[in-house]
Protein backbone atom coordinates (compact mmCIF):
# COMPACT_ATOMS: atom_id res chain seq x y z
CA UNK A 1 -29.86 69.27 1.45
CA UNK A 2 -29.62 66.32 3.84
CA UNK A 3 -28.42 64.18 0.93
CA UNK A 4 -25.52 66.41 -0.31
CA UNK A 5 -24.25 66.83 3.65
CA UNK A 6 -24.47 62.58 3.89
CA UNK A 7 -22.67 62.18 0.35
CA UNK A 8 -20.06 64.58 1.57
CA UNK A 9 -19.33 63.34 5.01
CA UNK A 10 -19.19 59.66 3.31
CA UNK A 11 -16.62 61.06 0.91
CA UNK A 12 -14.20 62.09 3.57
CA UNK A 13 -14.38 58.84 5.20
CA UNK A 14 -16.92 59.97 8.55
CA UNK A 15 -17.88 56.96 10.59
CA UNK A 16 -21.39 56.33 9.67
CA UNK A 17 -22.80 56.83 12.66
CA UNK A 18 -21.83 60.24 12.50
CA UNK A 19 -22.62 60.41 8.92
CA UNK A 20 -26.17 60.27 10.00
CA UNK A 21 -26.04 61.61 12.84
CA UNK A 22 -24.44 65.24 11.56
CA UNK A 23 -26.45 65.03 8.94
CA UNK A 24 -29.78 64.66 10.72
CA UNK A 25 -28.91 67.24 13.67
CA UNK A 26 -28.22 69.64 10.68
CA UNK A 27 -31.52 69.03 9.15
CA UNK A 28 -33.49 69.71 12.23
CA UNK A 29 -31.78 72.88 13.28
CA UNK A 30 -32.43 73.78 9.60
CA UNK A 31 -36.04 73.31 9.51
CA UNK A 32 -36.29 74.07 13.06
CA UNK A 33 -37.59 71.49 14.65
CA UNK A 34 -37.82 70.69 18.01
CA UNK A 35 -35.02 69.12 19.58
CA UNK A 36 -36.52 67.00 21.72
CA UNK A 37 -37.39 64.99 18.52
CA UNK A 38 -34.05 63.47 18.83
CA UNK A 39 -33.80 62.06 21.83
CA UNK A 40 -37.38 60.62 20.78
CA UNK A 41 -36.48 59.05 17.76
CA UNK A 42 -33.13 57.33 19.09
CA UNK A 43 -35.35 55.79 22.09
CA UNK A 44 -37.72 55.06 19.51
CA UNK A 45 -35.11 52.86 17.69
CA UNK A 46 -33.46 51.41 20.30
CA UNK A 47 -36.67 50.38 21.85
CA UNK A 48 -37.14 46.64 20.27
CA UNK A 49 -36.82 43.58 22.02
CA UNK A 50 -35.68 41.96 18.77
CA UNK A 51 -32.42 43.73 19.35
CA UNK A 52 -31.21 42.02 22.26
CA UNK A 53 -30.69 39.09 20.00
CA UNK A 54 -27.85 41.18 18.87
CA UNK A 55 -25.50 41.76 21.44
CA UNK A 56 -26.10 37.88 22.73
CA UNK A 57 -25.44 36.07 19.36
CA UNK A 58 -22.45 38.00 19.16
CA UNK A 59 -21.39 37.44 22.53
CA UNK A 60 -22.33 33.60 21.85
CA UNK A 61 -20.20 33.43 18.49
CA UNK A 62 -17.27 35.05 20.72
CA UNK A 63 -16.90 32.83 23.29
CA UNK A 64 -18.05 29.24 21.14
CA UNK A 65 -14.84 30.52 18.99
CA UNK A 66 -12.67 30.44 22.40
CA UNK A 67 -13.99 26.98 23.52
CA UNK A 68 -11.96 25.80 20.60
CA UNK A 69 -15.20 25.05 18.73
CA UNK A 70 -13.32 26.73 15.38
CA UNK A 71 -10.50 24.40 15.38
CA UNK A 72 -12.80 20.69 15.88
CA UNK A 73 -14.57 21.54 13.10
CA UNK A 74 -11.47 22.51 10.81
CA UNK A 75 -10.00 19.09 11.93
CA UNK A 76 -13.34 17.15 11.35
CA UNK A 77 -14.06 18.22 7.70
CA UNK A 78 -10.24 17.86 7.09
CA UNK A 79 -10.04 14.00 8.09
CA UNK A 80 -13.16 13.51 5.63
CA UNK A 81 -12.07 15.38 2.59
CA UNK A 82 -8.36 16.69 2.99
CA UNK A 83 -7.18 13.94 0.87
CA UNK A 84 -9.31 15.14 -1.96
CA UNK A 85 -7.69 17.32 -4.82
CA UNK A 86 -7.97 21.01 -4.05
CA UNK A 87 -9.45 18.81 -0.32
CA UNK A 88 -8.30 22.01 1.91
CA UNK A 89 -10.31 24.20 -0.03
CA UNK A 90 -13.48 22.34 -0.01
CA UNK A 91 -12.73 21.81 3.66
CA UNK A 92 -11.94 25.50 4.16
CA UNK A 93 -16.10 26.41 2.49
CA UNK A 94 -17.71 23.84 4.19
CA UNK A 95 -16.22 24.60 7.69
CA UNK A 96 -17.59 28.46 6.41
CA UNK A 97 -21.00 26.79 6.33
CA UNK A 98 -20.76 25.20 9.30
CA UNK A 99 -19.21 27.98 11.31
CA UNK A 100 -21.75 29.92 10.39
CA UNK A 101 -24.31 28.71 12.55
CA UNK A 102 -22.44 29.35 15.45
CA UNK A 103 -21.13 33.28 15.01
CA UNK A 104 -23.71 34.85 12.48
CA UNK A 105 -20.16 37.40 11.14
CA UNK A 106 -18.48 37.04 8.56
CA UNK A 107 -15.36 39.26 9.94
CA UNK A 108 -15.47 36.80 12.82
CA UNK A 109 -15.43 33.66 10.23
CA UNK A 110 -12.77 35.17 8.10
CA UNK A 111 -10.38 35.64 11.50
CA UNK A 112 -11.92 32.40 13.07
CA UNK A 113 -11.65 29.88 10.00
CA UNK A 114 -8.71 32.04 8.54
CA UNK A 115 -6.03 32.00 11.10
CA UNK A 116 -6.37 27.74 11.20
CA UNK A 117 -6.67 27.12 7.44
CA UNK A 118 -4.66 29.87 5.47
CA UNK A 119 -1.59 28.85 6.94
CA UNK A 120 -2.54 25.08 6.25
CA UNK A 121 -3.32 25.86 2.56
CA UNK A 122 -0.10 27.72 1.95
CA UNK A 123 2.11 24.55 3.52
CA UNK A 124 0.40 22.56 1.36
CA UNK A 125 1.42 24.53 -1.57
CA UNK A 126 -1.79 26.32 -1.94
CA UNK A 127 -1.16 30.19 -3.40
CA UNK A 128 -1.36 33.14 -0.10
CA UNK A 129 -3.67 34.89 -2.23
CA UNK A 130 -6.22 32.44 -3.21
CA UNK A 131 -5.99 30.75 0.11
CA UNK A 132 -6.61 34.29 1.62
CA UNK A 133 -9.43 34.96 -1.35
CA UNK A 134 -11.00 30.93 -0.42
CA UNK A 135 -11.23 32.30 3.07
CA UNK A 136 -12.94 35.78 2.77
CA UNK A 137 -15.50 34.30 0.18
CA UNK A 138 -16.79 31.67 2.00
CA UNK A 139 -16.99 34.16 5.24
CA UNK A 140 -19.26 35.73 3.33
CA UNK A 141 -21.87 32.64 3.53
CA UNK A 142 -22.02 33.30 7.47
CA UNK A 143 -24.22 35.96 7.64
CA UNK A 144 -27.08 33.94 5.30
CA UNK A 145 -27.26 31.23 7.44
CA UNK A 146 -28.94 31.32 10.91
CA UNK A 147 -27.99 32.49 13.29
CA UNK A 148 -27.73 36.22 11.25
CA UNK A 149 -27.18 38.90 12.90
CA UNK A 150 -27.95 40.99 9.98
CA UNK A 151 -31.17 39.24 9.92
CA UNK A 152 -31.98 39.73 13.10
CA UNK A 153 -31.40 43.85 12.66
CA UNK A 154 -33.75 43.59 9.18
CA UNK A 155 -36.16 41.78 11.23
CA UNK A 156 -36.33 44.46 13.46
CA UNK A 157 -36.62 47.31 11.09
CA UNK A 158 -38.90 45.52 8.53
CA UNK A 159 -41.22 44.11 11.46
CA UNK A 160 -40.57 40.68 9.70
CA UNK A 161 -40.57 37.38 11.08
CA UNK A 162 -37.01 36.51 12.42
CA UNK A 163 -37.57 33.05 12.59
CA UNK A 164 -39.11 33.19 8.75
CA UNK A 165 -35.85 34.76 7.96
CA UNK A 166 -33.46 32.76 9.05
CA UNK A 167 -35.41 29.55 8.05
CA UNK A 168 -35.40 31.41 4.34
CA UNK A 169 -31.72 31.66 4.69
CA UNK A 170 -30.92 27.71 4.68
CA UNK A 171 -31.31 27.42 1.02
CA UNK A 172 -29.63 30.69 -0.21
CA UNK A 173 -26.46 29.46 2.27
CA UNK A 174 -26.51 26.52 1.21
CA UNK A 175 -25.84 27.17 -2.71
CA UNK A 176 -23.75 29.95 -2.63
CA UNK A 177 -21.58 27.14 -0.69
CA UNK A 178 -22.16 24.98 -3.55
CA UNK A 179 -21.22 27.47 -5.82
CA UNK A 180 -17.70 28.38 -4.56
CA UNK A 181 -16.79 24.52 -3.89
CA UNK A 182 -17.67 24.12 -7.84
CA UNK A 183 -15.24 26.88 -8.53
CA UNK A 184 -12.78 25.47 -6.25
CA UNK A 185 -12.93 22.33 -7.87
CA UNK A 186 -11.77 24.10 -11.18
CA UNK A 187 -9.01 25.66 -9.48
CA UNK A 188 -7.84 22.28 -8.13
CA UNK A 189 -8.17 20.58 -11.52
CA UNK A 190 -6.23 23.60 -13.10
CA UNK A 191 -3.54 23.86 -10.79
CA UNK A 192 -3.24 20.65 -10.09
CA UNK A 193 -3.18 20.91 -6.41
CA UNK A 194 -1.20 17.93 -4.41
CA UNK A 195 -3.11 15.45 -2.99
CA UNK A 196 -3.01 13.74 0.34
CA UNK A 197 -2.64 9.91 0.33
CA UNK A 198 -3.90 9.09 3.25
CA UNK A 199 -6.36 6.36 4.60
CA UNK A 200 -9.13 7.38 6.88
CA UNK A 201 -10.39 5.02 9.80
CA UNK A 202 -13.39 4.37 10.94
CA UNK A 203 -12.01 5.22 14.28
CA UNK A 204 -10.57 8.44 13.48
CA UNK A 205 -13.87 9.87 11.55
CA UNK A 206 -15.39 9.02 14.55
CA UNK A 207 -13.22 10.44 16.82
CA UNK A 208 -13.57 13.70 14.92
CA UNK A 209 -17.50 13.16 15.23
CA UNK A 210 -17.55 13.39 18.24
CA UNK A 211 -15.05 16.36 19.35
CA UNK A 212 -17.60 18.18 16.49
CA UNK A 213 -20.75 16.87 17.75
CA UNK A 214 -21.16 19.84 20.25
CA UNK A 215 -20.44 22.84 17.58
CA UNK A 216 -23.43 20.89 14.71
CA UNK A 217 -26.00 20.73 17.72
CA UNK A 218 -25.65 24.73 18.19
CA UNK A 219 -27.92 25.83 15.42
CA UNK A 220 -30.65 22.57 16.01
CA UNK A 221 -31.25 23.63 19.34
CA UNK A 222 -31.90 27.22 18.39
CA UNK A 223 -33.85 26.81 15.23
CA UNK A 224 -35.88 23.88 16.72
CA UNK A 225 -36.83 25.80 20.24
CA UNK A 226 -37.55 28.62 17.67
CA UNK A 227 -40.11 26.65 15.64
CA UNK A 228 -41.51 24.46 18.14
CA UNK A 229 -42.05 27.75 20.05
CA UNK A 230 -40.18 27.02 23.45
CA UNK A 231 -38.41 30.55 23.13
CA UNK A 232 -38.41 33.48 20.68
CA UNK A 233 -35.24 34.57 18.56
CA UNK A 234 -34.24 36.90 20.95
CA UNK A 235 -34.50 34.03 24.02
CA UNK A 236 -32.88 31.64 21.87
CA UNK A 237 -29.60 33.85 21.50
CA UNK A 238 -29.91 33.87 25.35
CA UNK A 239 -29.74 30.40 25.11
CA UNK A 240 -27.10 30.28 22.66
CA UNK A 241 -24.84 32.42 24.95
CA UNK A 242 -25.21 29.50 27.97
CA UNK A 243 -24.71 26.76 25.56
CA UNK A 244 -21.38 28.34 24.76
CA UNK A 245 -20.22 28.81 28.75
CA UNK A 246 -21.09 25.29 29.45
CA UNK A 247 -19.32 24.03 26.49
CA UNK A 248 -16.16 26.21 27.14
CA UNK A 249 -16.04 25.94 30.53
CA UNK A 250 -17.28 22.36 31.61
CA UNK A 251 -16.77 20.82 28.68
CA UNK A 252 -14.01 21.68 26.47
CA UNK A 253 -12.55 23.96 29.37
CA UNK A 254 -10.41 26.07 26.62
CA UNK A 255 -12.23 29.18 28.11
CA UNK A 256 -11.08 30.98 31.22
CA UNK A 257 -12.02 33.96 33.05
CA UNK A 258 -9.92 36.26 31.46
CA UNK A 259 -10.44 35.20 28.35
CA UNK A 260 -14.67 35.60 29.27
CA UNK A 261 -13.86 39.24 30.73
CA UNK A 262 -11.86 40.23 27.57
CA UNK A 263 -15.20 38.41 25.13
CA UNK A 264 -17.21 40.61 27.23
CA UNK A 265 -15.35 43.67 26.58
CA UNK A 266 -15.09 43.24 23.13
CA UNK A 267 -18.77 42.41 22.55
CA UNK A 268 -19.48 45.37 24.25
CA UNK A 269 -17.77 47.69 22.18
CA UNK A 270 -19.45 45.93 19.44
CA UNK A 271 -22.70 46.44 20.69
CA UNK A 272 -22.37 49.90 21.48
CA UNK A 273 -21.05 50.66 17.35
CA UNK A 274 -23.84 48.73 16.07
CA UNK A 275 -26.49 50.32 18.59
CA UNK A 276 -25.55 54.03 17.55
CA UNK A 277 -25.35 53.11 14.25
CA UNK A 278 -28.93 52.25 14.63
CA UNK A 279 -29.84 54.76 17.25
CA UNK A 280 -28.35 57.37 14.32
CA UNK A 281 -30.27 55.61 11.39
CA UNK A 282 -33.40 55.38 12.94
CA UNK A 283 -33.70 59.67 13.42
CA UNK A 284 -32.08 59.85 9.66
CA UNK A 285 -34.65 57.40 8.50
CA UNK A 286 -37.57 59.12 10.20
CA UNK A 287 -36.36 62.16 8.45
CA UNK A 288 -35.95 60.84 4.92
CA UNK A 289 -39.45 59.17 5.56
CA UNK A 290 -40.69 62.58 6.68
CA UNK A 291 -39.05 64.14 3.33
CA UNK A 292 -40.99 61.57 0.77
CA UNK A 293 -37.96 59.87 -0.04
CA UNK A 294 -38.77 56.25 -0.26
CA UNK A 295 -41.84 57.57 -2.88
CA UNK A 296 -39.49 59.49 -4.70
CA UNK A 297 -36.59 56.34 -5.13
CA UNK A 298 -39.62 54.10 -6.14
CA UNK A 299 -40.85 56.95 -8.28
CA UNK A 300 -37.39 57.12 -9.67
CA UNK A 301 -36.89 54.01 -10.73
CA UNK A 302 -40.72 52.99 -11.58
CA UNK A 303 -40.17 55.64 -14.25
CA UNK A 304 -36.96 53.80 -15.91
CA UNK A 305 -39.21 50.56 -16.21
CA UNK A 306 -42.39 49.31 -15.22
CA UNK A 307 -41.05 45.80 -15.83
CA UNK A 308 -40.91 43.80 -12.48
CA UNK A 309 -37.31 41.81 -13.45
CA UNK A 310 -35.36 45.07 -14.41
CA UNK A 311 -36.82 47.16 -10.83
CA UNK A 312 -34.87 43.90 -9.18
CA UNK A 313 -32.03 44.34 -11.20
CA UNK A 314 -31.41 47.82 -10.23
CA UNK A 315 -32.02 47.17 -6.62
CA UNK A 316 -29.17 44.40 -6.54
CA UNK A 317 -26.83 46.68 -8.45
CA UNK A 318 -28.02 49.54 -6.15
CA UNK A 319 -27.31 47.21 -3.02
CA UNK A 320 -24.00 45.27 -4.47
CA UNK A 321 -22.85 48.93 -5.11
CA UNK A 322 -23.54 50.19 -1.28
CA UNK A 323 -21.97 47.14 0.34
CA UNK A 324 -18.89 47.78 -0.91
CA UNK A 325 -18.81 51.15 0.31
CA UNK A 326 -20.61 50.85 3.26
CA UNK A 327 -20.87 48.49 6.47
CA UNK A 328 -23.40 45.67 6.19
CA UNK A 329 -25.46 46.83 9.59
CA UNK A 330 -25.50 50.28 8.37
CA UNK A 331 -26.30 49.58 4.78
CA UNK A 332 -29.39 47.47 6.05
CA UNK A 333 -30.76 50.18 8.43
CA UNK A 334 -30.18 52.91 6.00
CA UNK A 335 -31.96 51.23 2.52
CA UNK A 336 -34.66 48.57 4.05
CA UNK A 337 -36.98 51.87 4.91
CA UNK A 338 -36.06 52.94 1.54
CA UNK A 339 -36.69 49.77 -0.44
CA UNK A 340 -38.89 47.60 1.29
CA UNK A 341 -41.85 49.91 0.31
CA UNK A 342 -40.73 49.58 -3.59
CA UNK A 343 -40.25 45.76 -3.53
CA UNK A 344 -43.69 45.30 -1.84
CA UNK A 345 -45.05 47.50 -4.19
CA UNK A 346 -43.97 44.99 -7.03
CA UNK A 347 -45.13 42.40 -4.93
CA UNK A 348 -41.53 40.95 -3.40
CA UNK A 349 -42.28 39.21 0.21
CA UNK A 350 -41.00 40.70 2.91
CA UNK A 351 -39.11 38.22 3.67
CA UNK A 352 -37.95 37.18 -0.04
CA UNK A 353 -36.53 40.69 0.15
CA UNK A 354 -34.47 40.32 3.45
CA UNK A 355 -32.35 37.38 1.99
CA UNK A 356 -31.78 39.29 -1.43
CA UNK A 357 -30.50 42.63 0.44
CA UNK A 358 -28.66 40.31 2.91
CA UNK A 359 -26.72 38.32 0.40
CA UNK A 360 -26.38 41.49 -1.62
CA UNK A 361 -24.80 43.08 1.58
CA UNK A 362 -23.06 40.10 2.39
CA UNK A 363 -21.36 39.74 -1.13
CA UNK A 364 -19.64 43.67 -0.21
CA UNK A 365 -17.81 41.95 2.98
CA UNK A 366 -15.67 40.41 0.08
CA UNK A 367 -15.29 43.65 -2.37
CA UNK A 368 -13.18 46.30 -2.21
CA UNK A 369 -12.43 48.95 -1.04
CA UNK A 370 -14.47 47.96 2.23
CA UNK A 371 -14.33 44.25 2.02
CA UNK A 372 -13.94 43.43 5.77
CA UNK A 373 -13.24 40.15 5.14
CA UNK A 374 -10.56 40.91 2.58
CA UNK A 375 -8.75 43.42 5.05
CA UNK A 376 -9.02 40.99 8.00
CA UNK A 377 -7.55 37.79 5.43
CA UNK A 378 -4.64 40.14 4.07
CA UNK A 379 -2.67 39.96 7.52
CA UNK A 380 -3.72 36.39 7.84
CA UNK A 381 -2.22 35.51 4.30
CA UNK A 382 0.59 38.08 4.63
CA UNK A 383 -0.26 39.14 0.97
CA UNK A 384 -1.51 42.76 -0.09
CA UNK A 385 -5.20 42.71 0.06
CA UNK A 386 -5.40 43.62 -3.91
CA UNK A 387 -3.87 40.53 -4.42
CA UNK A 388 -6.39 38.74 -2.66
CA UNK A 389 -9.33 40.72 -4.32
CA UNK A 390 -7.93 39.86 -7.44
CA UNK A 391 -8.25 36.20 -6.56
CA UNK A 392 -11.67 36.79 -4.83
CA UNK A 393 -12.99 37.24 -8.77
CA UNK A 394 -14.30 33.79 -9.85
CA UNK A 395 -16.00 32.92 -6.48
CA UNK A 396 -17.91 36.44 -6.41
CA UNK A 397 -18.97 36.34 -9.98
CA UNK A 398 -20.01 32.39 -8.39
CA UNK A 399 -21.84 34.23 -5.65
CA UNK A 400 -23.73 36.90 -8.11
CA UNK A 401 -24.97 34.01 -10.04
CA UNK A 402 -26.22 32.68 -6.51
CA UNK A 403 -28.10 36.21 -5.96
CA UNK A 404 -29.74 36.16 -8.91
CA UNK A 405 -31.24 33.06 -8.89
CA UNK A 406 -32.79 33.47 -5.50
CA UNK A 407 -33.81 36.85 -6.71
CA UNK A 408 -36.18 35.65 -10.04
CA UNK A 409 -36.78 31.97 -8.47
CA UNK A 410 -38.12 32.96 -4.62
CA UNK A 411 -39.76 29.64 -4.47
CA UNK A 412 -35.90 28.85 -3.41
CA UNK A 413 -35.93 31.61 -0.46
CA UNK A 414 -39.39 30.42 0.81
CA UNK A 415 -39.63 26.96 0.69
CA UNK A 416 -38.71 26.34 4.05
CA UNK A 417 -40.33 29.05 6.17
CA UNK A 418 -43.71 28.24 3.92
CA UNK A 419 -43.34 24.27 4.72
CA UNK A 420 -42.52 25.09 9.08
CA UNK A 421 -44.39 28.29 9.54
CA UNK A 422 -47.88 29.61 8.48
């Protein structure tokens, strides 16, 4: 019953909060219940420490995006490799990469990254649509390298080591970077994309160094108080969000007061969609727990195949499917309860298993019809986001290739959490 009232409300395009939060109220009066079980469960899944990190990283990414942290880094990578063939591209990934340690979104990286380098691409003759498609591919690397915020939420939900996590997501990050630059360097080679003659100084590259220095230090302070144990995850977003006021306002001083009021605003609405959606998934998940259904999927689909490699298989396609229908947050509160218990069961690490359903996720930010990053580049590009989706094709199947090599290989995934933490 509670799965045909979810499929239905998802079908006419309910929030998902209230997807699962209609569903689950209906459920309980159904089976009459007591009500006082709901107000339980959402205090029971609001009630994690871990979460804080949530609203601060967000609030951190915000305001080191209105110190004019974005824009250094754009200009940095583009004195070093803009005079390459197909250079704005590269430069448009790697800032991605970069960027990522500092917001933890890929929405925010596509809007960041996007509004400096789409229109640079297309004055340099690059296509709107692949320029827009460059941009909401690479946005989708954010959210794999620390600091995640969808990490942070699986961390939570799994009881996993955050820090394990978002050391695990280095490596991951890293080639699905690598990947898209090779495609981008067969695009550039194809179209024979102009290139910049243009001699770089010593002086300049310097320069450029040092206006950048600031943004690179961001994610070494965190992940190094974080492993030499100085403060948790959750302090180090704390941490992350006074980094970002001193830089903006001492600093750079690009960020004012009302530009602080209005980041606070906005991360507050933020915070308050993602903390329903959580509040709401936690009562749907204690209900689908109560209802068997995690045994029943891992029945399901133990009675397909036995075979370890094809259970993985159908788990990315089951994820890849859900991400582009469904927001990443959500997707990850709904399915870890679900799944976690069937990859441990086939012995999959905890951990191994965040970084496949967060790339998995992550891959849906850049495939229709959700693809947040797609609908926040179409404006950008001022092309129709189909057109950019279209374009989007290599680099995804680039990324999918990616997945499933950290999926079958997870001495990749946990190489670095297994050297730094026991």
């Amino acid at each position: 019953m509670i799965g045909s009232i979810f499929t239905i409300l998802l079908a006419l395009g309910v929030p998902i909060a209230f997807v699962l939060g209609i569903s689950s109220f209906i459920y309980l009066w159904k089976t009459q219940m007591p009500s006082v079980l709901v107000a339980q469960r959402v205090f029971v899944g609001l009630d994690n420490f871990l979460l804080l990190a949530v609203p601060l990283f967000i609030l951190a990414g915000k305001l080191m995006n209105a110190s004019g942290i974005t824009r250094r880094l754009v200009d940095f990578f583009y004195i070093l490799i803009g005079h390459i063939r197909g250079g704005l591209a590269y430069v448009n990934i790697i800032a991605s990469i970069f960027f990522a340690g500092i917001t933890g979104a890929g929405a925010a990286d596509t809007a960041a990254i996007g509004s400096i380098m789409i229109p640079a691409m297309k004055k340099e003759g690059y296509t709107p649509e692949y320029s827009g498609a460059v941009t909401a591919i690479s946005s989708t690397i954010g959210p794999t390298i620390p600091p995640s915020i969808a990490m942070v939420v699986y961390g939570a939900i799994a009881e996993t080591s955050i820090a394990k996590l978002f050391l695990a997501g280095f490596i991951p990050g890293l080639l699905l970077g690598f990947a898209q630059i090779l495609v981008a360097a067969y695009y550039a080679k194809r179209q024979k994309f102009s290139v910049r003659q243009k001699i770089i100084s010593i002086q300049t590259v310097t320069k450029g160094f040092f206006n950048t220095i600031l943004a690179i230090l961001m994610p070494v302070i965190l992940l190094g108080g974080i492993l030499s144990g100085v403060f948790t995850p959750t302090e180090a977003a704390g941490v992350a969000v006074f980094y970002a006021l001193i830089v903006g306002f001492f600093v750079y001083r690009e960020l004012t007061i009302s530009d602080f009021l209005k980041i606070l605003y906005e991360t507050s609405v933020l915070t308050g969609t993602i903390l329903i959606i959580l509040a709401m998934a936690h009562l749907f998940g204690w209900i689908l727990a109560a209802e068997t259904v995690p045994e029943i999927v891992a029945k399901a689909m133990i009675s397909i195949t036995e075979n370890r490699i094809l259970i993985l298989l159908l788990i990315n396609l089951l994820l890849l499917f859900t991400g582009t229908i469904m927001e990443t947050l959500a997707a990850i509160i709904l399915l870890t309860p679900i799944l976690l218990p069937l990859a441990q069961s086939i012995g999959i690490d905890p951990v191994h298993f965040g970084i496949i359903i967060t790339v998995n996720l992550n891959i849906g930010l850049a495939t229709p019809p959700l693809g947040v990053c797609l609908i926040v580049a179409s404006p950008i590009a001022k092309v129709p986001l189909e057109k950019i989706a279209l374009s989007a094709v290599p680099f995804l199947m680039a990324s999918i290739v990616v997945l499933l090599v950290i999926t079958y290989v997870p001495q990749l995934v946990l190489l670095i959490p297994n050297m730094f933490m026991r």
